[in-house]
PDB file of N, CA and C in Angstrom:
ATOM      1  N   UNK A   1      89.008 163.641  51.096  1.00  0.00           N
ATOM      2  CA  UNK A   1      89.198 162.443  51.875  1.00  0.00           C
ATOM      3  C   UNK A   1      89.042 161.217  50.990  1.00  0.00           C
ATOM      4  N   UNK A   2      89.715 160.233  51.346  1.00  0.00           N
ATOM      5  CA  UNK A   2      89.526 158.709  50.561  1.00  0.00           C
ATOM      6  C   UNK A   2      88.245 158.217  51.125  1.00  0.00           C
ATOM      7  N   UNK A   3      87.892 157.347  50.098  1.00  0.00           N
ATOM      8  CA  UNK A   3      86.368 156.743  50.125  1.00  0.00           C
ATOM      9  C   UNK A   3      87.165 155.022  50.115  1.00  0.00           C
ATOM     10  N   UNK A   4      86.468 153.940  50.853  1.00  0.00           N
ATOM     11  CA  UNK A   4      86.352 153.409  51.034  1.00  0.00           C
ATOM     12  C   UNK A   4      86.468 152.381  50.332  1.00  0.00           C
ATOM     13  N   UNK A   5      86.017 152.303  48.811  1.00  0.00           N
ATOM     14  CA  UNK A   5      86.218 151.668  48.173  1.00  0.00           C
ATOM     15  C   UNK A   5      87.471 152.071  46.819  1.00  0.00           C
ATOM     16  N   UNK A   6      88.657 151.867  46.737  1.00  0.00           N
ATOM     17  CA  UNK A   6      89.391 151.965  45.816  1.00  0.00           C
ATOM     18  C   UNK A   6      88.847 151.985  44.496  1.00  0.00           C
ATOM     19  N   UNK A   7      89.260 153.088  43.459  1.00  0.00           N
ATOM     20  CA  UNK A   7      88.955 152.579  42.108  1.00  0.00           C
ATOM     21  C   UNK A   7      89.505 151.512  41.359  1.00  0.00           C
ATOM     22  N   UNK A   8      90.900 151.312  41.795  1.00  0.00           N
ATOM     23  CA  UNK A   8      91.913 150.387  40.910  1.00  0.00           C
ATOM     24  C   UNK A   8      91.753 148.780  42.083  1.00  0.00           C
ATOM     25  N   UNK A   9      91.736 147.980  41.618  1.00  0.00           N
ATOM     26  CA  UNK A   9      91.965 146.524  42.322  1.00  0.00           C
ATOM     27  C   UNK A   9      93.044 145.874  41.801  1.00  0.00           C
ATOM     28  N   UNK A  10      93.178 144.491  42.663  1.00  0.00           N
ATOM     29  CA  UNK A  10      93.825 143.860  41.912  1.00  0.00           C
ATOM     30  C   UNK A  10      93.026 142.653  41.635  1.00  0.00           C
ATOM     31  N   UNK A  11      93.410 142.054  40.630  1.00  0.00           N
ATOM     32  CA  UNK A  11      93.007 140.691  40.181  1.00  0.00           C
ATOM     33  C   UNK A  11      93.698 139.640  39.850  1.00  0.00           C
ATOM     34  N   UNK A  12      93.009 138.344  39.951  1.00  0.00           N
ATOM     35  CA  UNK A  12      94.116 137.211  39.279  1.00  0.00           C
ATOM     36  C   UNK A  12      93.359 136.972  37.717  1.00  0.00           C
ATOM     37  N   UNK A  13      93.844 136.251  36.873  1.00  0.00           N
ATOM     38  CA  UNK A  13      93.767 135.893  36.069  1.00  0.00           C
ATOM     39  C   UNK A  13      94.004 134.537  36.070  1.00  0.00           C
ATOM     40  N   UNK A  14      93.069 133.745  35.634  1.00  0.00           N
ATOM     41  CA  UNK A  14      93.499 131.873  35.146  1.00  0.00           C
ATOM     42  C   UNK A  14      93.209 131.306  33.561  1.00  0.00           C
ATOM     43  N   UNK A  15      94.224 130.856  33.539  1.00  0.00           N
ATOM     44  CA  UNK A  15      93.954 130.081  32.272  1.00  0.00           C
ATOM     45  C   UNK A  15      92.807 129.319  32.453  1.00  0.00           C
ATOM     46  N   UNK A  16      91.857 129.363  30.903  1.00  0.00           N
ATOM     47  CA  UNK A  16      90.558 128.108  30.960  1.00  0.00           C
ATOM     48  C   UNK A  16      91.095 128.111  29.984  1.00  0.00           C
ATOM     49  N   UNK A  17      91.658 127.504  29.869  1.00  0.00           N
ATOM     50  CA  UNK A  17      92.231 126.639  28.833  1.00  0.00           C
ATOM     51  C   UNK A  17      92.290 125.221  29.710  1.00  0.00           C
ATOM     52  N   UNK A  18      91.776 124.144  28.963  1.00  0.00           N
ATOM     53  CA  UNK A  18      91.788 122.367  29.666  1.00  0.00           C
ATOM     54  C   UNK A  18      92.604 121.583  29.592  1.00  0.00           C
ATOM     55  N   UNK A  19      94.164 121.763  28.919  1.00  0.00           N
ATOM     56  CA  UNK A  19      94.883 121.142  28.612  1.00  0.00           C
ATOM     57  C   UNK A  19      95.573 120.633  29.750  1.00  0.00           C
ATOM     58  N   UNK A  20      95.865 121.987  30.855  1.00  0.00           N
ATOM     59  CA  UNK A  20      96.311 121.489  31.828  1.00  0.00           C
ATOM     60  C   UNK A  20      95.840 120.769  33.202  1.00  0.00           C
ATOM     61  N   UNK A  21      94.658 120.913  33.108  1.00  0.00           N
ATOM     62  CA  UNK A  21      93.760 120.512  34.253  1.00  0.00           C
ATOM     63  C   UNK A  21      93.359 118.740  33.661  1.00  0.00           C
ATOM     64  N   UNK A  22      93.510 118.228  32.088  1.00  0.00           N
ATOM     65  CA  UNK A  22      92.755 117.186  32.227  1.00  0.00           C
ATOM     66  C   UNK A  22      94.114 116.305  32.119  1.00  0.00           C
ATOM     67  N   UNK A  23      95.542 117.022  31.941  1.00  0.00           N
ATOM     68  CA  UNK A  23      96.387 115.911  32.264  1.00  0.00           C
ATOM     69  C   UNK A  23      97.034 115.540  31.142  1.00  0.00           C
ATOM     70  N   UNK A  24      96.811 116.779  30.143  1.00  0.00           N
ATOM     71  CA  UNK A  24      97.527 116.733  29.102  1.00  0.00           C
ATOM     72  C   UNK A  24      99.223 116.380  28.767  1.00  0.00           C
ATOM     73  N   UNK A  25      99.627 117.604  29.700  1.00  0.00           N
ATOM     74  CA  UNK A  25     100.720 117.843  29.440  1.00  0.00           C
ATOM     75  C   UNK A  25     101.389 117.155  31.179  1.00  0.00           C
ATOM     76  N   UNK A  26     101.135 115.637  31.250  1.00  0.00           N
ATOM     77  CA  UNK A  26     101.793 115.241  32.914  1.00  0.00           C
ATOM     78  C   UNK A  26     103.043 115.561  33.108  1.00  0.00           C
ATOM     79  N   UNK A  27     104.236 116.085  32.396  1.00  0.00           N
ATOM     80  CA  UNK A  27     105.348 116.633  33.329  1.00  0.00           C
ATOM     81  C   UNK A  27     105.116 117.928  34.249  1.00  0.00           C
ATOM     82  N   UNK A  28     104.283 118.790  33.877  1.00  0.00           N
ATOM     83  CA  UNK A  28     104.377 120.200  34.723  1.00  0.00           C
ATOM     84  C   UNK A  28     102.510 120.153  34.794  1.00  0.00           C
ATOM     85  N   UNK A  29     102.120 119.339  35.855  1.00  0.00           N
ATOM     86  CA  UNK A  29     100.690 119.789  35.980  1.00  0.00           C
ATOM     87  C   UNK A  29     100.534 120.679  36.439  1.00  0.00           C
ATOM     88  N   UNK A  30      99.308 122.066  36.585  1.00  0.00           N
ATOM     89  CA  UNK A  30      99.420 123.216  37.097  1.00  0.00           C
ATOM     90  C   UNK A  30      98.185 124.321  36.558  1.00  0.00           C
ATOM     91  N   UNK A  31      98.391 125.293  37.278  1.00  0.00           N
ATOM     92  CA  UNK A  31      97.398 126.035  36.714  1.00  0.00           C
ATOM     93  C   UNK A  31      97.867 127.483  36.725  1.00  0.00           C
ATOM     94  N   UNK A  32      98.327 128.208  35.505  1.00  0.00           N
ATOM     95  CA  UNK A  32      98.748 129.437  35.143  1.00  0.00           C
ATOM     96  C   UNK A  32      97.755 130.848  35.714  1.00  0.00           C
ATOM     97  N   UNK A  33      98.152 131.489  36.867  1.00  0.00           N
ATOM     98  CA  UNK A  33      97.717 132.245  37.169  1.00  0.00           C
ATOM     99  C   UNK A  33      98.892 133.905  36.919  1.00  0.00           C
ATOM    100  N   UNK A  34      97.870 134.838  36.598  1.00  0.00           N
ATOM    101  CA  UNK A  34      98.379 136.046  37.052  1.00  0.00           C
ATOM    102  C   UNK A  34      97.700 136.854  37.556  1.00  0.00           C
ATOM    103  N   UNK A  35      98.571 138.215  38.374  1.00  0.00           N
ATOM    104  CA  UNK A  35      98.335 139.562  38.798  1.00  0.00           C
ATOM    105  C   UNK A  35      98.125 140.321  38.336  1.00  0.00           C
ATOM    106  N   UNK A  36      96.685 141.368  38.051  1.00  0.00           N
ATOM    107  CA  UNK A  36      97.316 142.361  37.711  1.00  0.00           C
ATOM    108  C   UNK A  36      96.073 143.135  38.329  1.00  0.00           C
ATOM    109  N   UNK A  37      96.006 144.494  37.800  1.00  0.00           N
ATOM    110  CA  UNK A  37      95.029 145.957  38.508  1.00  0.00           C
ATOM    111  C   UNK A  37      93.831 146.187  37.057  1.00  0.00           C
ATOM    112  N   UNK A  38      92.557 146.364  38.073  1.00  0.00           N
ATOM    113  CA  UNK A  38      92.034 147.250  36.806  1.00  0.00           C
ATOM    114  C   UNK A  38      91.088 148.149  37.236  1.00  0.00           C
ATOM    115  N   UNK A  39      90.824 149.206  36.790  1.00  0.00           N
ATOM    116  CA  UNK A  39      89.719 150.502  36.863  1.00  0.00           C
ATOM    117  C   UNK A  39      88.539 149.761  37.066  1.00  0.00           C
ATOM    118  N   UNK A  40      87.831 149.590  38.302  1.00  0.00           N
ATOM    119  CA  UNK A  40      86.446 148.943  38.499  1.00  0.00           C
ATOM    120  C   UNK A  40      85.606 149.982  37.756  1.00  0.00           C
ATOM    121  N   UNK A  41      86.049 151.609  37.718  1.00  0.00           N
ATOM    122  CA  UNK A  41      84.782 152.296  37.424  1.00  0.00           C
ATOM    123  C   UNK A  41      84.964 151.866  35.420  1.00  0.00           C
ATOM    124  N   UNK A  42      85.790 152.035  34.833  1.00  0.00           N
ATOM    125  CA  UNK A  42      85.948 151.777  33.586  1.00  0.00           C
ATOM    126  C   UNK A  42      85.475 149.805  33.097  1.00  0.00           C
ATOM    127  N   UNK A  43      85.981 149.339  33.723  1.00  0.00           N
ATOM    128  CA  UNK A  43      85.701 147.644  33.476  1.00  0.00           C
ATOM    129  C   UNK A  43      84.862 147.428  34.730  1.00  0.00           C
ATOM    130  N   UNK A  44      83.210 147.373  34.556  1.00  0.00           N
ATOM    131  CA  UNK A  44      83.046 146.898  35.569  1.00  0.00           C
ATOM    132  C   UNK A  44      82.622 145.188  35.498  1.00  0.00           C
ATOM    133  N   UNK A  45      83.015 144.315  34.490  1.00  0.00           N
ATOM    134  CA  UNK A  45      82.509 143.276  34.116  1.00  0.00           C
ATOM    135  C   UNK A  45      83.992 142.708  34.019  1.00  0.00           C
ATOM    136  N   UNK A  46      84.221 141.408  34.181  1.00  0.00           N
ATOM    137  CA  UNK A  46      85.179 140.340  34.455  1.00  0.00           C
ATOM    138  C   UNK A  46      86.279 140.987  33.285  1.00  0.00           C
ATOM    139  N   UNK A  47      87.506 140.477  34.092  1.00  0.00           N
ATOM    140  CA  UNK A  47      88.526 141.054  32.800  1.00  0.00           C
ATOM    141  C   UNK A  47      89.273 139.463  31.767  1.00  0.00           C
ATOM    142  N   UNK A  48      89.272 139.614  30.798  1.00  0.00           N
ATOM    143  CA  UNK A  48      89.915 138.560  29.882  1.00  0.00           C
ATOM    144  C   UNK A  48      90.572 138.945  28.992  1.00  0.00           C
ATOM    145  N   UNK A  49      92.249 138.372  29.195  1.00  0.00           N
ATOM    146  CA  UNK A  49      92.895 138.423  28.545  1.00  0.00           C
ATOM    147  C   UNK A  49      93.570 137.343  28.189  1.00  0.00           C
ATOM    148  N   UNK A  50      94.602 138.099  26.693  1.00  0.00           N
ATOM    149  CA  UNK A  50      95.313 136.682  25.987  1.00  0.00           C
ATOM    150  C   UNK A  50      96.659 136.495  26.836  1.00  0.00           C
ATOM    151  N   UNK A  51      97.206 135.652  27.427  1.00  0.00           N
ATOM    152  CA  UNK A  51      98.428 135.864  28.108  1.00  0.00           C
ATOM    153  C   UNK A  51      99.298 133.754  27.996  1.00  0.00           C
ATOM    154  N   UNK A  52     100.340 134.674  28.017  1.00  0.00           N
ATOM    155  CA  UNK A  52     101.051 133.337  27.887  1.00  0.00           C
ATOM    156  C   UNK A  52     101.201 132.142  28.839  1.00  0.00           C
ATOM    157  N   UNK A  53     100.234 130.778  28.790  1.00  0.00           N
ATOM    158  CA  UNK A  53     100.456 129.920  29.896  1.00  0.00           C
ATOM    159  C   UNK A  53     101.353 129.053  29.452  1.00  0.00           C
ATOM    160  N   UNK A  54     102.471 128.840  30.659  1.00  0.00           N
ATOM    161  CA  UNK A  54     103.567 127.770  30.812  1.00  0.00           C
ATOM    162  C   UNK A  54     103.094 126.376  30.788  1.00  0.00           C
ATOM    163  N   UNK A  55     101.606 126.115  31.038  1.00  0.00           N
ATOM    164  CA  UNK A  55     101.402 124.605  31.000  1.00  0.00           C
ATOM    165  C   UNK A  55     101.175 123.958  29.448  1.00  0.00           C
ATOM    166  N   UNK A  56     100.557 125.181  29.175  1.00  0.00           N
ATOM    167  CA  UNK A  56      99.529 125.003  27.657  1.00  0.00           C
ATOM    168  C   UNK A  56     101.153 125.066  26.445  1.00  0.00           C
ATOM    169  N   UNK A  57     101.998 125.914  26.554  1.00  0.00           N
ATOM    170  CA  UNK A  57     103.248 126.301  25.713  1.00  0.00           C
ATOM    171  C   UNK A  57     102.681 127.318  24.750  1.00  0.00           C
ATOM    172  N   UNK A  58     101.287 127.938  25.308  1.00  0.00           N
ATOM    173  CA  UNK A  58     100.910 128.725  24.092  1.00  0.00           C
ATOM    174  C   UNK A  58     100.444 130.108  24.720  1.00  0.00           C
ATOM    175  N   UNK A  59      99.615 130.886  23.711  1.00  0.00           N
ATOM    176  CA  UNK A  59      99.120 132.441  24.399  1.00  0.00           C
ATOM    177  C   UNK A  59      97.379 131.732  24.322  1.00  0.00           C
ATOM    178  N   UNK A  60      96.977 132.043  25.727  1.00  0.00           N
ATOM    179  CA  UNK A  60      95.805 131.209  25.622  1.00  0.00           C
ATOM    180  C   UNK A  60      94.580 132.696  26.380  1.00  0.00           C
ATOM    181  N   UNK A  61      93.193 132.575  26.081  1.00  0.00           N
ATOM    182  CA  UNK A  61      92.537 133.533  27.374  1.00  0.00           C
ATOM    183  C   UNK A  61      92.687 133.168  29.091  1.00  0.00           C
ATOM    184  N   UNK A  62      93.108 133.985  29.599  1.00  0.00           N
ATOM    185  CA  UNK A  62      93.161 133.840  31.052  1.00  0.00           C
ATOM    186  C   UNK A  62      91.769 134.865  31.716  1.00  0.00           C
ATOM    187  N   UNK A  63      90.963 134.407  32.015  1.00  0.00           N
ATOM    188  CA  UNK A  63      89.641 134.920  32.715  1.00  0.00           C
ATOM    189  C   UNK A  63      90.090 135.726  34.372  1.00  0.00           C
ATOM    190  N   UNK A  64      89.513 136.540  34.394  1.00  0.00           N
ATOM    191  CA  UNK A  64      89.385 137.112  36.029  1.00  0.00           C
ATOM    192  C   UNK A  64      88.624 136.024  37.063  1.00  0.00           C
ATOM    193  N   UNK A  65      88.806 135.621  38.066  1.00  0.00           N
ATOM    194  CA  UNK A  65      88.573 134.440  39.074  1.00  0.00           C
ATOM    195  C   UNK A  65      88.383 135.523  40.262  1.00  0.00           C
ATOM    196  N   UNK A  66      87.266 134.627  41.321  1.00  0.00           N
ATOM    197  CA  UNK A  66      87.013 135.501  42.791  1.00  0.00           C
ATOM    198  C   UNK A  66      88.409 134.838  43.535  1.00  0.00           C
ATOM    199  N   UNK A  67      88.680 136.028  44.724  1.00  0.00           N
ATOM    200  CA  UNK A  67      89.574 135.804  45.437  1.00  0.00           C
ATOM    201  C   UNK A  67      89.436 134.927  46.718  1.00  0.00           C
TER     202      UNK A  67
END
């Protein structure tokens, strides 16, 4: 039988990167988020990755955020 709590989730990801939040770049203000899944039993601590933000024009860390 399934248990209650899923192993796999999903998560967002956000850029902390400040470029776009302090108004750097004023044509496209914004904040680069993504989707994705991860093994709670394998990662059980925040996920961070390098991923490409559209505000920044670069590959920056995007942190795991609550939903």
């Amino acid at each position: 039988m399934a248990k209650g709590k899923d192993v796999r989730v999903r998560v967002i990801l956000e850029c902390t990167s400040w470029c776009a939040r302090n108004g750097v770049n004023k044509e496209s203000p914004g904040i680069s988020r993504y989707i994705t899944q991860k093994n709670r039993h394998n990662t059980p601590s925040r996920l961070e990755l390098r991923k490409f933000c559209r505000y920044c024009h670069k590959h920056t860390i995007h942190g795991e955020i609550k939903k």
